[in-house]
C-alpha atoms as a PDB file:
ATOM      1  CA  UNK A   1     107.801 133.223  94.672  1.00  0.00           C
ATOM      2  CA  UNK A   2     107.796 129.552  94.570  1.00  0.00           C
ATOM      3  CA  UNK A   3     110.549 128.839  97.043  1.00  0.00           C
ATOM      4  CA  UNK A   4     108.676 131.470  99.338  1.00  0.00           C
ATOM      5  CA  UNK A   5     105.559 129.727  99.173  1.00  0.00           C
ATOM      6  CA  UNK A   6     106.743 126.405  99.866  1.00  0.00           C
ATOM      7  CA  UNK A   7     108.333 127.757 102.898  1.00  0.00           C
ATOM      8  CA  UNK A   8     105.510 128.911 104.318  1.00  0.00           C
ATOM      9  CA  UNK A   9     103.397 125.723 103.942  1.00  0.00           C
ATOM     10  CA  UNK A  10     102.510 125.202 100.516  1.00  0.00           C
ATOM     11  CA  UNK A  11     103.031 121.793  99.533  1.00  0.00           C
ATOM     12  CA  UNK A  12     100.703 121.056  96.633  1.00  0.00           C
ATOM     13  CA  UNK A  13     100.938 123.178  92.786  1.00  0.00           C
ATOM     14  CA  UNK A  14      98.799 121.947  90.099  1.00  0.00           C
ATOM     15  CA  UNK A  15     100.691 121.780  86.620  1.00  0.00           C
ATOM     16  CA  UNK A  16      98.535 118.839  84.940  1.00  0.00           C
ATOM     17  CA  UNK A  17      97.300 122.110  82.377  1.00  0.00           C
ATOM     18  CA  UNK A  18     101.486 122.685  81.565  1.00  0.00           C
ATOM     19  CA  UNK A  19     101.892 118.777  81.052  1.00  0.00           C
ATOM     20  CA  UNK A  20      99.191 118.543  78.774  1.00  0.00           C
ATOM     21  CA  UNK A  21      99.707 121.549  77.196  1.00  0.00           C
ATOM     22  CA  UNK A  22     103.421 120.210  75.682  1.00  0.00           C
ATOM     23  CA  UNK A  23     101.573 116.725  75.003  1.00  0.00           C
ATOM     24  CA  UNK A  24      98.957 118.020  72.870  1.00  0.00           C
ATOM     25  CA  UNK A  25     101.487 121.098  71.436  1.00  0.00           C
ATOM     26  CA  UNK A  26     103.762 117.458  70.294  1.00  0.00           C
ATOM     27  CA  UNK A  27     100.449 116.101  69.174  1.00  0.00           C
ATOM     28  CA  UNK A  28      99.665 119.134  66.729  1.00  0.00           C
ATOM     29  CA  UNK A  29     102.487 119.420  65.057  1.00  0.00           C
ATOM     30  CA  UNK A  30     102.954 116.200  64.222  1.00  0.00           C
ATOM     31  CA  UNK A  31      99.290 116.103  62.930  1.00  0.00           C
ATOM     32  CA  UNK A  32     100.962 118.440  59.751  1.00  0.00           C
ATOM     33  CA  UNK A  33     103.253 115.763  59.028  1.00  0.00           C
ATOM     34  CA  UNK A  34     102.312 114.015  55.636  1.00  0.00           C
ATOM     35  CA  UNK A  35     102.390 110.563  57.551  1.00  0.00           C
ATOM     36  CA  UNK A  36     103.323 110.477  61.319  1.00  0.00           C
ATOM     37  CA  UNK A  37     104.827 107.501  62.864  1.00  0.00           C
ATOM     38  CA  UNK A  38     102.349 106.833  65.948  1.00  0.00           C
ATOM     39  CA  UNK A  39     105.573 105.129  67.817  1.00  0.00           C
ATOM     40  CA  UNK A  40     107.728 108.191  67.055  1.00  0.00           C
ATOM     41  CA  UNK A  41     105.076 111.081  68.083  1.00  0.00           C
ATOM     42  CA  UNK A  42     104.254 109.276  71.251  1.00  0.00           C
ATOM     43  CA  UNK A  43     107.842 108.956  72.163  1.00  0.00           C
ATOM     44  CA  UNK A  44     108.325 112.994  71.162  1.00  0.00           C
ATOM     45  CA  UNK A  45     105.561 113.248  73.303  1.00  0.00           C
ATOM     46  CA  UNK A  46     106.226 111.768  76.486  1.00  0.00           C
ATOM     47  CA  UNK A  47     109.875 113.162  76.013  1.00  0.00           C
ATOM     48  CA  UNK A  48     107.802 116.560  76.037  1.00  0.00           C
ATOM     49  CA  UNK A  49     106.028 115.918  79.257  1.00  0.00           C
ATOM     50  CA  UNK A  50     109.141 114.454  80.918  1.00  0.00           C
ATOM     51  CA  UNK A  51     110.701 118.223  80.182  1.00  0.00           C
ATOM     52  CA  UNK A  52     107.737 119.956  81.816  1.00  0.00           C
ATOM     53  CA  UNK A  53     107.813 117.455  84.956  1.00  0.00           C
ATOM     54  CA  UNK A  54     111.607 117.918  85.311  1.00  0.00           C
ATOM     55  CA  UNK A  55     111.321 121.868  84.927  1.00  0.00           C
ATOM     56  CA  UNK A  56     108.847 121.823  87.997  1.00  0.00           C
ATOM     57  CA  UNK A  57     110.765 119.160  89.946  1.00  0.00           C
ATOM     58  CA  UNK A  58     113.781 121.680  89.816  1.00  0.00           C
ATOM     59  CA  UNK A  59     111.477 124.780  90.598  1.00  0.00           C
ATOM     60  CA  UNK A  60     110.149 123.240  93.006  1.00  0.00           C
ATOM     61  CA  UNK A  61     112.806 121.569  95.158  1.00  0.00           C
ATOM     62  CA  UNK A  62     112.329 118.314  94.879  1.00  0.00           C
ATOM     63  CA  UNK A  63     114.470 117.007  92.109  1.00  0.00           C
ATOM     64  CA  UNK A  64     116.151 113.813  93.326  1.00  0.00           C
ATOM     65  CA  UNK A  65     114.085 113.243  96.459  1.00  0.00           C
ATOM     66  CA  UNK A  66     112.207 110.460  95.048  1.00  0.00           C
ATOM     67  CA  UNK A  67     115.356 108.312  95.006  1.00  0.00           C
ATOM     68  CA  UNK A  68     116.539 109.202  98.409  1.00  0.00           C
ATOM     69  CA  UNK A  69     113.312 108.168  99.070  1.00  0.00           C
ATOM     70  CA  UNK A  70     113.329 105.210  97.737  1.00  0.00           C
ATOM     71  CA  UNK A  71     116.889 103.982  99.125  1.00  0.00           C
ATOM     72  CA  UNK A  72     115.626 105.234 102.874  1.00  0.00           C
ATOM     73  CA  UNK A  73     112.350 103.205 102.594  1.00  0.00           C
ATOM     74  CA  UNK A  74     114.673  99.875 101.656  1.00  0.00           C
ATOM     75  CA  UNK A  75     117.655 100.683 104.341  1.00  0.00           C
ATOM     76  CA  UNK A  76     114.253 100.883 106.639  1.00  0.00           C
ATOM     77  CA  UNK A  77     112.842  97.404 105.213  1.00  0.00           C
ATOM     78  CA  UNK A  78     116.398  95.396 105.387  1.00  0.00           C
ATOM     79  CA  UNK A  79     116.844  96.917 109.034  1.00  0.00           C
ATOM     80  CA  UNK A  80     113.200  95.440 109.958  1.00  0.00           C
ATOM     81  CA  UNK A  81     113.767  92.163 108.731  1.00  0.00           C
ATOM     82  CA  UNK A  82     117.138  91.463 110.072  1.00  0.00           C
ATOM     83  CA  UNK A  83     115.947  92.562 113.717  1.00  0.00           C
ATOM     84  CA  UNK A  84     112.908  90.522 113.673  1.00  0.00           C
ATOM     85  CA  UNK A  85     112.806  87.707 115.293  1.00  0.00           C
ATOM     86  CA  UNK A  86     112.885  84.773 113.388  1.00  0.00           C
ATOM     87  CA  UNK A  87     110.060  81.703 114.584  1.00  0.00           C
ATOM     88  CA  UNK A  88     111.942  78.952 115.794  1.00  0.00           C
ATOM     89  CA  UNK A  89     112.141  75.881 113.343  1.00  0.00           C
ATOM     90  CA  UNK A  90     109.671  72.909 114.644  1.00  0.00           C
ATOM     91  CA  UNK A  91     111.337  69.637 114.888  1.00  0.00           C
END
């Protein structure tokens, strides 16, 4: 259903409620803990939210696309500044 919806326009899915859902899910159980490193929940935490962003990065299509991304809009950046012209040096 995903897939189909993205191909026929959809290009925007909310999943902020899923991302804070595992963040707060990490948060509660460590709450039971006699004493709960702060360092160690947070990390368990974001590790938790990482999982739900990848999972919907995959479902979604676009796992890996940021990087490609990334490398295009530098090849684009080096290729601008090597076929500017350069001001002539004064003296």
């Amino acid at each position: 259903m995903i897939n189909q919806s993205i191909k026929l326009g959809v290009s925007k899915f909310n999943v902020n409620t899923e991302v804070r859902d595992a963040y707060m899910d990490v948060l509660k159980t460590s709450n039971s803990l006699s004493s709960p490193d702060l360092l160690e929940v947070m990390e368990k935490a974001i590790a938790a939210m990482r999982s739900v962003i990848s999972g919907k990065l995959q479902l979604f299509g676009s796992a890996g696309k940021q990087e490609n991304r990334a490398v295009q809009m530098k090849n684009r950046a080096v290729q601008t500044a090597s076929t500017q012209t350069k001001p002539a040096s004064a003296g």
